[in-house]
C-alpha atoms as a PDB file:
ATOM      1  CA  UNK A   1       0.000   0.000   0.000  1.00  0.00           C
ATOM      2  CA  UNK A   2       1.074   3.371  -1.107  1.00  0.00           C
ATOM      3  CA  UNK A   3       1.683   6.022   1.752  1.00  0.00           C
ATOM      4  CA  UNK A   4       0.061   9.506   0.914  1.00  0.00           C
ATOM      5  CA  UNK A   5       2.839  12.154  -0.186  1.00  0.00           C
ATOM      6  CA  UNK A   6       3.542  14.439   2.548  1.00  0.00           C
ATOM      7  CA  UNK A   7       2.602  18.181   2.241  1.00  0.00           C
ATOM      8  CA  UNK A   8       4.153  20.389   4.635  1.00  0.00           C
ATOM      9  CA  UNK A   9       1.277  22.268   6.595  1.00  0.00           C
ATOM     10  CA  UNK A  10       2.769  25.741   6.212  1.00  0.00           C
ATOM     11  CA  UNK A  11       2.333  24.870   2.203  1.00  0.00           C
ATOM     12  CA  UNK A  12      -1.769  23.661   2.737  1.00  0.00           C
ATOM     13  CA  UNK A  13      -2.102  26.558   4.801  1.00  0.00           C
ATOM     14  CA  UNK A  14      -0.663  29.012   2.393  1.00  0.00           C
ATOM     15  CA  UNK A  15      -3.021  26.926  -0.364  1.00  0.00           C
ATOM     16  CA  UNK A  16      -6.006  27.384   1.609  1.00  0.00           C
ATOM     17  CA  UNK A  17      -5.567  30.497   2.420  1.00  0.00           C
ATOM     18  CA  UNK A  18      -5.239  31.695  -1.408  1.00  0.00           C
ATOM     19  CA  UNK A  19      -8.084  29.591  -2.122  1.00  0.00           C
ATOM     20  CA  UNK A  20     -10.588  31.671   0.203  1.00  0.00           C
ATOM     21  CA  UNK A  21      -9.121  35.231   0.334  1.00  0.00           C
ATOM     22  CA  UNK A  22      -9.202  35.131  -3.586  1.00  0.00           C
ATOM     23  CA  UNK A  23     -12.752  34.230  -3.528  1.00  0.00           C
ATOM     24  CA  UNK A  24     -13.957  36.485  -1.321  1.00  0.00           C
ATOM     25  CA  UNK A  25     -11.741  39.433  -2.655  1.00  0.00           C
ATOM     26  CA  UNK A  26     -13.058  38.495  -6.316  1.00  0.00           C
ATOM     27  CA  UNK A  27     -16.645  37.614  -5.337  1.00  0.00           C
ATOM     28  CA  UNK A  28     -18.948  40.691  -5.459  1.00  0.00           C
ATOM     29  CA  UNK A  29     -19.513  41.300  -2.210  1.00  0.00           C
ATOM     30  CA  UNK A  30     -18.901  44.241  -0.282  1.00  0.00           C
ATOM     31  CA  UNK A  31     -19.990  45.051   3.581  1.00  0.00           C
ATOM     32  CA  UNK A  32     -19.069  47.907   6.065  1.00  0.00           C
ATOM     33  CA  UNK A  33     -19.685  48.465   9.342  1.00  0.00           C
ATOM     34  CA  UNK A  34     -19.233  51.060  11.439  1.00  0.00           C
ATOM     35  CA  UNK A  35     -20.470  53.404  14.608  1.00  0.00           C
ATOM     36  CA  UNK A  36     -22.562  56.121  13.992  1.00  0.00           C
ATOM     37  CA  UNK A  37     -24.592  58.294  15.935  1.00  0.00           C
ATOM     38  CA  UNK A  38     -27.737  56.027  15.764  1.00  0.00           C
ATOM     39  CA  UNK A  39     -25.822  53.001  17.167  1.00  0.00           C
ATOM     40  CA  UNK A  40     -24.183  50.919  14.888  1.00  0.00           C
ATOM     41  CA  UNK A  41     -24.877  50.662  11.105  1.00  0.00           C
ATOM     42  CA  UNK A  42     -24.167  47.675   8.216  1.00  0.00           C
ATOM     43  CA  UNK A  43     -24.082  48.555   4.773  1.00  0.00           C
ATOM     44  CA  UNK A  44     -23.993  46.013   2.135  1.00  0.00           C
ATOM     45  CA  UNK A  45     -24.269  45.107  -1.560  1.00  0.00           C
ATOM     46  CA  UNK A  46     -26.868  43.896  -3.492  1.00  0.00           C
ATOM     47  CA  UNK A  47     -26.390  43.942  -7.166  1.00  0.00           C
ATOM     48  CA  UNK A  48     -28.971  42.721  -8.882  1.00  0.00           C
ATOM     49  CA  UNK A  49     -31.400  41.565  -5.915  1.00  0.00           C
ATOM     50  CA  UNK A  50     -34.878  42.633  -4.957  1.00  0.00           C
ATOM     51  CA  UNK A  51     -34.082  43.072  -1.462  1.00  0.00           C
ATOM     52  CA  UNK A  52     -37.111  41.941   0.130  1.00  0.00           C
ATOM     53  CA  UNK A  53     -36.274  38.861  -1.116  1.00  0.00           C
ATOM     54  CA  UNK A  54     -32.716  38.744  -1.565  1.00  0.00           C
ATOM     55  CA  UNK A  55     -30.089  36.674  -0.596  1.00  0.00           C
ATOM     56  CA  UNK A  56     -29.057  39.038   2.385  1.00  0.00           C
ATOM     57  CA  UNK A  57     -25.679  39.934   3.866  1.00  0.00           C
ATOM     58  CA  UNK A  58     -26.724  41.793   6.954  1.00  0.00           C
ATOM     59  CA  UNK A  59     -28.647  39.656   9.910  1.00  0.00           C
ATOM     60  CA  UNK A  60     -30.005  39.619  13.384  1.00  0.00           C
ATOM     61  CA  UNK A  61     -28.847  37.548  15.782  1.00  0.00           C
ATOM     62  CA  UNK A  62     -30.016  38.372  19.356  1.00  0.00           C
ATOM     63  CA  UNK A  63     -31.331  41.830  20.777  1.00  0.00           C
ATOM     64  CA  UNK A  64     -27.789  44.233  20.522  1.00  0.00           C
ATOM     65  CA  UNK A  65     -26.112  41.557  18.585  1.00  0.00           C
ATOM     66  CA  UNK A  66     -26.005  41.560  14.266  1.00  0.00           C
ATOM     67  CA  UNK A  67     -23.993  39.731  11.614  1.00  0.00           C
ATOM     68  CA  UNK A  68     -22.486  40.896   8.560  1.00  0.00           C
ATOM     69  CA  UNK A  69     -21.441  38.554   6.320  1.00  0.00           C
ATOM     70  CA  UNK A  70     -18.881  38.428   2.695  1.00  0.00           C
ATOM     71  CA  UNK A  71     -18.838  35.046   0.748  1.00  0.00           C
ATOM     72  CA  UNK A  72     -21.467  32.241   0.380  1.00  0.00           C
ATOM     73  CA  UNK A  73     -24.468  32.321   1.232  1.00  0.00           C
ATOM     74  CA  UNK A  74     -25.538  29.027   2.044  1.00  0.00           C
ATOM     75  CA  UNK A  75     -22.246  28.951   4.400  1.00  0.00           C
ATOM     76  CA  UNK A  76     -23.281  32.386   5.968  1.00  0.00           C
ATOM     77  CA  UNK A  77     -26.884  31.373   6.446  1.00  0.00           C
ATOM     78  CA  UNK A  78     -25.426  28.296   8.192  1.00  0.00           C
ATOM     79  CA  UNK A  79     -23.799  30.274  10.613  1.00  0.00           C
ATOM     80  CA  UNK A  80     -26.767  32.813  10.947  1.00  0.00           C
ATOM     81  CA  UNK A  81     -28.884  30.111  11.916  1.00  0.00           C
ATOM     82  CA  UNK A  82     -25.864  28.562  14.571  1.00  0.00           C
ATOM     83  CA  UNK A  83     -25.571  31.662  16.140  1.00  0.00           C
ATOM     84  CA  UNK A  84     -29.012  32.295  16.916  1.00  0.00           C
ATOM     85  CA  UNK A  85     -29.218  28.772  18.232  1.00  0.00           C
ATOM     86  CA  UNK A  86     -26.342  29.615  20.314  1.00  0.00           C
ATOM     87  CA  UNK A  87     -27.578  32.991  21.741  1.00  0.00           C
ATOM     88  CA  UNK A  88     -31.179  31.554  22.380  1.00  0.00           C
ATOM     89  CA  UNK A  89     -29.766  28.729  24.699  1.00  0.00           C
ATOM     90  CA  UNK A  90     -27.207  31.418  26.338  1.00  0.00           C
ATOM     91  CA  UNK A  91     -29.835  33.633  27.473  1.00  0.00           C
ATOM     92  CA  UNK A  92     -32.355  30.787  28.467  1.00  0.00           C
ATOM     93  CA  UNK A  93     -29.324  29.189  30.407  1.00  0.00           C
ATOM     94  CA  UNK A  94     -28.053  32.150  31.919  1.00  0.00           C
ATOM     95  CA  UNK A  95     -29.205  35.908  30.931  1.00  0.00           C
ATOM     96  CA  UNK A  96     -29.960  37.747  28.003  1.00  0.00           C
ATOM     97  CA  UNK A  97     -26.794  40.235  29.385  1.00  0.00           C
ATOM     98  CA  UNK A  98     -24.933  36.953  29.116  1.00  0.00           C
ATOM     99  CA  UNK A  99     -24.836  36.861  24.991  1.00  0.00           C
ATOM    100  CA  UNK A 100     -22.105  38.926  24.266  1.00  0.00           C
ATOM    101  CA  UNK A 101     -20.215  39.760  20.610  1.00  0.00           C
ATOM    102  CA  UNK A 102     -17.226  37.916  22.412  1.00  0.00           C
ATOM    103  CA  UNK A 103     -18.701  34.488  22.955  1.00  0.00           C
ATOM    104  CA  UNK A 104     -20.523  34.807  19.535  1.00  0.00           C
ATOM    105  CA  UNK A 105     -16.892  35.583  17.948  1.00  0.00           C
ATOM    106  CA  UNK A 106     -15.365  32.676  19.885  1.00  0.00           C
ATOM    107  CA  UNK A 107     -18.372  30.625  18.703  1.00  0.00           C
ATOM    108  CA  UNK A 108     -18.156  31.090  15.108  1.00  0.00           C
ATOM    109  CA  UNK A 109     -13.914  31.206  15.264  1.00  0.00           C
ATOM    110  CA  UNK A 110     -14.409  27.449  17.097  1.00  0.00           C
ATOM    111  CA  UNK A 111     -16.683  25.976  13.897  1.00  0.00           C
ATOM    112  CA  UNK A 112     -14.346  27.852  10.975  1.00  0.00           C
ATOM    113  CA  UNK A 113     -11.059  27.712  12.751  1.00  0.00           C
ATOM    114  CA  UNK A 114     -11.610  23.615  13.136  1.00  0.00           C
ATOM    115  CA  UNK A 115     -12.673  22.957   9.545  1.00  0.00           C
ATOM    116  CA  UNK A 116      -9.911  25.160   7.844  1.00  0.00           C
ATOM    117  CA  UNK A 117      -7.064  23.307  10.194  1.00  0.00           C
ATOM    118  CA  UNK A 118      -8.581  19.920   8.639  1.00  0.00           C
ATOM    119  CA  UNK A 119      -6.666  19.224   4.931  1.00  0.00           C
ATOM    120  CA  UNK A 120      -9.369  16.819   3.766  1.00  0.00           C
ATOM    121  CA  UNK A 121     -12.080  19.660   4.423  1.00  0.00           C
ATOM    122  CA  UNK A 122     -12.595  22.401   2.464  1.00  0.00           C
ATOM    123  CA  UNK A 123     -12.526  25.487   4.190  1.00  0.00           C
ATOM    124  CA  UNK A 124     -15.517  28.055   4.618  1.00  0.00           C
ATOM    125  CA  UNK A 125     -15.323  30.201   1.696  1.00  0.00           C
ATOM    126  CA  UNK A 126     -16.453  33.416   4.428  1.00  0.00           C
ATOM    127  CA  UNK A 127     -15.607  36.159   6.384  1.00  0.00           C
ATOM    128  CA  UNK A 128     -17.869  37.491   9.325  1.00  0.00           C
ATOM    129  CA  UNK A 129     -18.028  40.585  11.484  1.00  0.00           C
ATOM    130  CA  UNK A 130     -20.244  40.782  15.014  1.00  0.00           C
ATOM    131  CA  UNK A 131     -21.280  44.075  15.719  1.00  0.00           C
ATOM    132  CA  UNK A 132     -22.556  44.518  19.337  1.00  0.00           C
ATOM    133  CA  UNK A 133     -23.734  47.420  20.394  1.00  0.00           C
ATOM    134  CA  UNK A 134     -23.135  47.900  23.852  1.00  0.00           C
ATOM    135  CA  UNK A 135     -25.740  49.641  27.199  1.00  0.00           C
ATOM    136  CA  UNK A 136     -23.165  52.676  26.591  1.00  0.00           C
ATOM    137  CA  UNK A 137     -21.538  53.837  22.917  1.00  0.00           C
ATOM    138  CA  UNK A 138     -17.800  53.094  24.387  1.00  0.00           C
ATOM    139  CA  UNK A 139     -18.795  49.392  25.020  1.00  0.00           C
ATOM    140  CA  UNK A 140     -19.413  49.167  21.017  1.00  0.00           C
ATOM    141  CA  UNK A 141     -17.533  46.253  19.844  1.00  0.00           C
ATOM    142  CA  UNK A 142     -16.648  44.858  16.057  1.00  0.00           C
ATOM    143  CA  UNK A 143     -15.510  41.302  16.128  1.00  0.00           C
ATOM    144  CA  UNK A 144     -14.314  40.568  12.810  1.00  0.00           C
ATOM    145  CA  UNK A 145     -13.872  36.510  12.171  1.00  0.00           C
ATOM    146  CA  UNK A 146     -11.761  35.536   9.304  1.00  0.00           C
ATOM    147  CA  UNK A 147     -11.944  32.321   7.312  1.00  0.00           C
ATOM    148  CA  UNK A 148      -9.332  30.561   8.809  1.00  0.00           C
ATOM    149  CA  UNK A 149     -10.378  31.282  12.648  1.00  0.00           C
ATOM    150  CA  UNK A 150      -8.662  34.135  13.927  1.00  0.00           C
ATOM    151  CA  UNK A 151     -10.752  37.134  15.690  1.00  0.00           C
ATOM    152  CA  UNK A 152      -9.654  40.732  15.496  1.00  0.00           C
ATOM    153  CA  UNK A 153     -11.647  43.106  18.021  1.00  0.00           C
ATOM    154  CA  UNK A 154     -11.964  46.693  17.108  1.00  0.00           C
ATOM    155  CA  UNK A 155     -14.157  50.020  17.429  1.00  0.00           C
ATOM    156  CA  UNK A 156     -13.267  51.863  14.139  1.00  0.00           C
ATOM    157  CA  UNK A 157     -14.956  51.037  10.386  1.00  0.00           C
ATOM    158  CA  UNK A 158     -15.023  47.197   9.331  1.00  0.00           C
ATOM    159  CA  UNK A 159     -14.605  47.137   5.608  1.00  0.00           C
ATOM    160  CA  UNK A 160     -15.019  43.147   3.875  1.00  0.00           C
ATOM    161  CA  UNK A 161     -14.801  41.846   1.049  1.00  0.00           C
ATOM    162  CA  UNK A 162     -12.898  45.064  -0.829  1.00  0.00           C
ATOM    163  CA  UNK A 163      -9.152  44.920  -2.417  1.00  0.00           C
ATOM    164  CA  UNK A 164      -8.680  48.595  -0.650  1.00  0.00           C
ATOM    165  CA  UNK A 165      -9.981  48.352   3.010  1.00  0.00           C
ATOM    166  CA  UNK A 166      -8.451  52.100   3.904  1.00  0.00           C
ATOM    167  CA  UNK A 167     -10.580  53.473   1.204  1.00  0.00           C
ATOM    168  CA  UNK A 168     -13.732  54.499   3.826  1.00  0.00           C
ATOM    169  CA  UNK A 169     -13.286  57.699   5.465  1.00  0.00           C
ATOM    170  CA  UNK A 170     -16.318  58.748   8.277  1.00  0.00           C
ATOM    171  CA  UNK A 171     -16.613  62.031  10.219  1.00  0.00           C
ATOM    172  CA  UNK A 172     -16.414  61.714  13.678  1.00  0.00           C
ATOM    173  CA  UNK A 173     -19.903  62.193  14.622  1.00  0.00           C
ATOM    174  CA  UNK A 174     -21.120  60.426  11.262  1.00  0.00           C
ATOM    175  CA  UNK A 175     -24.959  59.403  11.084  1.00  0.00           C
ATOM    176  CA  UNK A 176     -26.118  56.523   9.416  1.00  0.00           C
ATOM    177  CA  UNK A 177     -26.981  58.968   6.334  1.00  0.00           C
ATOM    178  CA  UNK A 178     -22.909  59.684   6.637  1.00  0.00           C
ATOM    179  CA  UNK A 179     -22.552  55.687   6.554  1.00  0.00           C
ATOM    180  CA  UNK A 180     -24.532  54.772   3.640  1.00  0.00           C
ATOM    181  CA  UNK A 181     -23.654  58.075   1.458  1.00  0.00           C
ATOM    182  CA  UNK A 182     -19.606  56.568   1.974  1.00  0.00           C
ATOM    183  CA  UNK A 183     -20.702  52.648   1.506  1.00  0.00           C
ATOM    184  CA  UNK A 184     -21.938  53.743  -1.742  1.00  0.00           C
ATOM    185  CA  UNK A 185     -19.213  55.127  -3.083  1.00  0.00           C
ATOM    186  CA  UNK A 186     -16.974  52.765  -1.460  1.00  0.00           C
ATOM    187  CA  UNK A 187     -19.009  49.384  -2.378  1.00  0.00           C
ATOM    188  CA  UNK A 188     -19.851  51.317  -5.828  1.00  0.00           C
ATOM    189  CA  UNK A 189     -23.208  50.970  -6.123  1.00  0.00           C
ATOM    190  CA  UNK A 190     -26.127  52.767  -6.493  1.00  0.00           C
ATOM    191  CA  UNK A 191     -28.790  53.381  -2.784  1.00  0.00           C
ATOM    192  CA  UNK A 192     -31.074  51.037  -4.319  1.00  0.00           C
ATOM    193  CA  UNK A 193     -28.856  48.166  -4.201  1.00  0.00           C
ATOM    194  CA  UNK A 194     -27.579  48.916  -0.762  1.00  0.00           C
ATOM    195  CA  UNK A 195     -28.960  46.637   1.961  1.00  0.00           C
ATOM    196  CA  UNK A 196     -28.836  48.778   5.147  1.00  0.00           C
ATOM    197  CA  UNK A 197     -29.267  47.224   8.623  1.00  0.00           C
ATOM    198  CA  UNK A 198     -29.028  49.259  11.962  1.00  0.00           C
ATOM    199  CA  UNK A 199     -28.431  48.554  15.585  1.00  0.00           C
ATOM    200  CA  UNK A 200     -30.345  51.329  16.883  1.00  0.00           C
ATOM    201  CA  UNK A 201     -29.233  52.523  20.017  1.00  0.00           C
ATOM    202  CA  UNK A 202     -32.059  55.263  20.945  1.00  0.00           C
ATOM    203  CA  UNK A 203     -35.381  52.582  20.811  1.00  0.00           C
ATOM    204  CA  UNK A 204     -37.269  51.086  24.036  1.00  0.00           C
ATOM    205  CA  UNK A 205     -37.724  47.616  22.832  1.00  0.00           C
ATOM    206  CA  UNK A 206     -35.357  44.450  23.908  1.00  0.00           C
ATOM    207  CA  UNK A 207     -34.260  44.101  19.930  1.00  0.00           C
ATOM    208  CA  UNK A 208     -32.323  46.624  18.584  1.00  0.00           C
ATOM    209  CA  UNK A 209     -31.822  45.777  15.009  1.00  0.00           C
ATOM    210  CA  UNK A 210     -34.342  47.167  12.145  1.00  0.00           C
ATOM    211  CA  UNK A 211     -33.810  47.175   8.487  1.00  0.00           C
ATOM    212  CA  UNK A 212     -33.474  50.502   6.342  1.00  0.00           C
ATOM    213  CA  UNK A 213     -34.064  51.571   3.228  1.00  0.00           C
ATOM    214  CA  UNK A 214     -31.174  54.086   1.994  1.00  0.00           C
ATOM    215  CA  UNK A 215     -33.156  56.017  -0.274  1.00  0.00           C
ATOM    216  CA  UNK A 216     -35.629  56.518   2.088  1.00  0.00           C
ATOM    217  CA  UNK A 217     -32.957  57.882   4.823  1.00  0.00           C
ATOM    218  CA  UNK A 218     -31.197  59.755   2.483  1.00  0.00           C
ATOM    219  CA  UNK A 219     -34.480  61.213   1.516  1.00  0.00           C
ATOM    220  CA  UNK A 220     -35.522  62.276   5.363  1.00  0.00           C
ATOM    221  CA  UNK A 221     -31.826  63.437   6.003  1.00  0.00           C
ATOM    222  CA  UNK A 222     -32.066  65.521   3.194  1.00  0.00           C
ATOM    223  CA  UNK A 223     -35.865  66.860   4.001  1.00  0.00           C
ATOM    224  CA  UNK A 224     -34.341  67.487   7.665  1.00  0.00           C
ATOM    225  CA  UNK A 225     -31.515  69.727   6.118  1.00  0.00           C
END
């Protein structure tokens, strides 16, 4: 019997690694999210898609918690659907305080980390961020999940799925009409491909997250003006 040839790991890493970031960079998509003075806002693209009934980019996941997702969909709806299995038996278990951006992150770094570190396996073709909006603005977090594992947390704009991630500039005090007027010229597409979710920080109710329409915000901004 034949014995397999040996790869060296740091070679089916570097493979792997190729394979994915190529995909994703080359793929369409395009997400940002960022902190506004709303609460926290997610921008994507939607080419092509009635968005009603599109394939989405931007989810909810528990009441300050949301997803944004680059790459395929059937892999990101996957891990939509994990993580609000995982948050629902949190907060039944414990508290609803208790389902935090950071054990969603660690969650979702666990399931991709283990699959990309197996050879045999391919590896999730995806790249996630977990915007939490925290009981205060400076207890905001971005957790940012790449498709090999590894976490990065962070405050400022989270740009995926774009060759140039430096190309998003924000005012300090941006609004969500600051947000999506960038994302559109960033992404490079016109408001009424833009899917537009928000963490809003000023409501009463337990869930946070509502969906936008960027025309329509534009519009008010504008009318406000």
């Amino acid at each position: 019997m034949m014995l397999p040839a040996y790869i060296p790991p740091s070679d089916w890493v570097a493979d792997r690694s190729k394979f994915v970031s190529d995909f994703i960079r080359d793929g369409g998509d395009g997400v940002i999210v960022a902190r506004c003075v709303e609460g926290i806002a997610l921008v994507a693209r939607q080419c092509g898609a009635d968005l009603p009934k599109g394939m989405r980019s931007v989810y909810e996941i528990h009441d300050r918690l949301a997803l944004a997702a680059v790459g395929l969909f059937h892999e990101a709806e996957e891990l939509r659907v994990a993580g609000i299995r995982f948050a629902d038996l949190r907060a039944y278990a414990y508290d609803r305080l208790d389902v935090t951006g950071r054990s969603l992150a660690s969650m979702y770094a666990r399931i991709i980390g283990k699959v990309f570190a197996r050879p045999d396996v391919k590896p999730y073709q995806i790249q996630l961020t977990v915007a939490e909006l925290g009981l205060v603005p400076s207890e905001d977090r971005f957790y940012t999940i790449d498709f090999d594992g590894a976490v990065r947390a962070s405050t400022g704009p989270v740009v995926m799925g774009m060759v140039n991630e430096s190309l998003l500039e924000l005012p300090p005090s941006a609004t969500v009409s600051d947000v999506i007027r960038a994302a559109s010229t960033v992404l490079d597409v016109e408001l009424g491909n833009l899917e537009v979710g928000l963490l809003d920080r000023h409501v009463s109710t337990r869930r946070h997250f509502r969906r936008l329409d960027a025309a329509t915000v534009l519009g008010a901004d504008g009318d406000r003006s």
